[in-house]
Protein backbone atom coordinates (compact mmCIF):
# COMPACT_ATOMS: atom_id res chain seq x y z
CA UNK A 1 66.16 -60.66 -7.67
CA UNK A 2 66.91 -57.54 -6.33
CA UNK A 3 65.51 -54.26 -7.68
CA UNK A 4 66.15 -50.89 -6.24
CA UNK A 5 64.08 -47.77 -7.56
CA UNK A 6 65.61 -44.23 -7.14
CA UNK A 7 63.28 -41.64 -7.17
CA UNK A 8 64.57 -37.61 -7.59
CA UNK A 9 62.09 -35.01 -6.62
CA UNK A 10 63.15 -31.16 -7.35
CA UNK A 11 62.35 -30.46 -3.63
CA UNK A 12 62.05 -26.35 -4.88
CA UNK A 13 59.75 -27.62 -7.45
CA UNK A 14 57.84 -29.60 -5.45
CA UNK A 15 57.24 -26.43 -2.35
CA UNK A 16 55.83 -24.17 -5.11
CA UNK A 17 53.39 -26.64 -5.83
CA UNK A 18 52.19 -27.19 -2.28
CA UNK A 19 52.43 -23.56 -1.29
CA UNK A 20 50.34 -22.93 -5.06
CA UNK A 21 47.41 -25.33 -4.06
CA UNK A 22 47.59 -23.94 -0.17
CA UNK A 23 46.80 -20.41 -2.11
CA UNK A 24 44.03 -22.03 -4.14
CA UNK A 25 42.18 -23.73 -0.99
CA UNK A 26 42.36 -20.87 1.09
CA UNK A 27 41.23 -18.61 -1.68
CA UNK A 28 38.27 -21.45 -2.11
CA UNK A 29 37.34 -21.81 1.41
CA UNK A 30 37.13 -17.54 1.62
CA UNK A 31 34.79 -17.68 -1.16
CA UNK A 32 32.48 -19.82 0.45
CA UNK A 33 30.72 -17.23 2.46
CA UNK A 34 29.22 -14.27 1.09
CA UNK A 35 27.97 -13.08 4.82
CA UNK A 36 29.06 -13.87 8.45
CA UNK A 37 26.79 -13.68 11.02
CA UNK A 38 27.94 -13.27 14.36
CA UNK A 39 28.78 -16.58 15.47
CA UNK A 40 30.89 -16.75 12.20
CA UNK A 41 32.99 -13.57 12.80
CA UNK A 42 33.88 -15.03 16.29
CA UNK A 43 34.93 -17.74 15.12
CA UNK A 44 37.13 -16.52 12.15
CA UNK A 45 38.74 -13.42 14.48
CA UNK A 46 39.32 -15.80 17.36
CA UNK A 47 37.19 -13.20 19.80
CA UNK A 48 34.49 -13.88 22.25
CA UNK A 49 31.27 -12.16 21.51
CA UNK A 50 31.70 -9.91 24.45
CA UNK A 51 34.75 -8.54 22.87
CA UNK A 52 33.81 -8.30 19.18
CA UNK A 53 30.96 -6.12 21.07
CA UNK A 54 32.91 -4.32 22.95
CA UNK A 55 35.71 -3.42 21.00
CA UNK A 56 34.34 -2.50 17.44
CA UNK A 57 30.63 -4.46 16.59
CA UNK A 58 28.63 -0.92 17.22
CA UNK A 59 32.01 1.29 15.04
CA UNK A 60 29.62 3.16 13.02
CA UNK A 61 32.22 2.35 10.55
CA UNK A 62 31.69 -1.49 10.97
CA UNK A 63 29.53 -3.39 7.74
CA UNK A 64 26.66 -5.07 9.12
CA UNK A 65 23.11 -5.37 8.67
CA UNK A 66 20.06 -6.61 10.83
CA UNK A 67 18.35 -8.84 8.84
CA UNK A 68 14.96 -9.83 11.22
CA UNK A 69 17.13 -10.50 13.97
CA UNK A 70 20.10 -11.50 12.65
CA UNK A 71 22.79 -9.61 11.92
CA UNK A 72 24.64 -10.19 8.67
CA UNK A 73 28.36 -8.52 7.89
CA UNK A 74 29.51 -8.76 4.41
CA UNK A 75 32.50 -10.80 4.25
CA UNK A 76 34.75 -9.01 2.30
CA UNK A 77 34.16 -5.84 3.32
CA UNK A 78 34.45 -7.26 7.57
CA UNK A 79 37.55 -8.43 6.72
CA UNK A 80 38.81 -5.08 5.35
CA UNK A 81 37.20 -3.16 8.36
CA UNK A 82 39.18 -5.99 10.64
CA UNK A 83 42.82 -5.51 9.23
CA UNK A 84 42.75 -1.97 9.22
CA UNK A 85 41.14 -2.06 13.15
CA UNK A 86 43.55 -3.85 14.22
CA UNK A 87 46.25 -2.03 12.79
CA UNK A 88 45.14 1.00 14.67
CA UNK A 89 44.95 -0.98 17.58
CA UNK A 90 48.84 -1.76 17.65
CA UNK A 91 49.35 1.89 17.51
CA UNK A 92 47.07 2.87 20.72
């Protein structure tokens, strides 16, 4: 006994789906953290700490606060400092 099952998937169906619940994990994962410290900004920018210190940690402009002697950058508001930094970097 032979039995052959056909399957059909609406393959434009099925992307919006994928890229929907991409959206929704990223959007999770972003909400996790409230603050970055340091470490945490390195790692999300892809920068050595030398850099991130050298290129834009002491902007007067940049969000952070020393907490005891940590220092704590608001998530949100880094990442908005970060995409408008490096937008005037690609014009220098």
């Amino acid at each position: 006994m032979n039995s052959i099952i056909t399957v059909s998937i609406d393959k434009a169906e099925m992307e919006r789906l994928v890229q929907k619940e991409i959206r929704t994990q990223i959007q999770e994962i972003n909400a996790e953290l409230i603050f970055w410290d340091l470490k945490e900004l390195c790692r999300r920018t892809c920068m050595s700490r030398p850099f991130v210190l050298d290129q834009f940690f002491y902007h007067p402009d940049f969000p952070k606060f020393k907490i005891g002697s940590k220092w704590l950058m608001p998530a949100k508001k880094t990442e908005a400092f970060l995409l408008d930094w490096i937008k005037k970097q690609a014009r220098s």
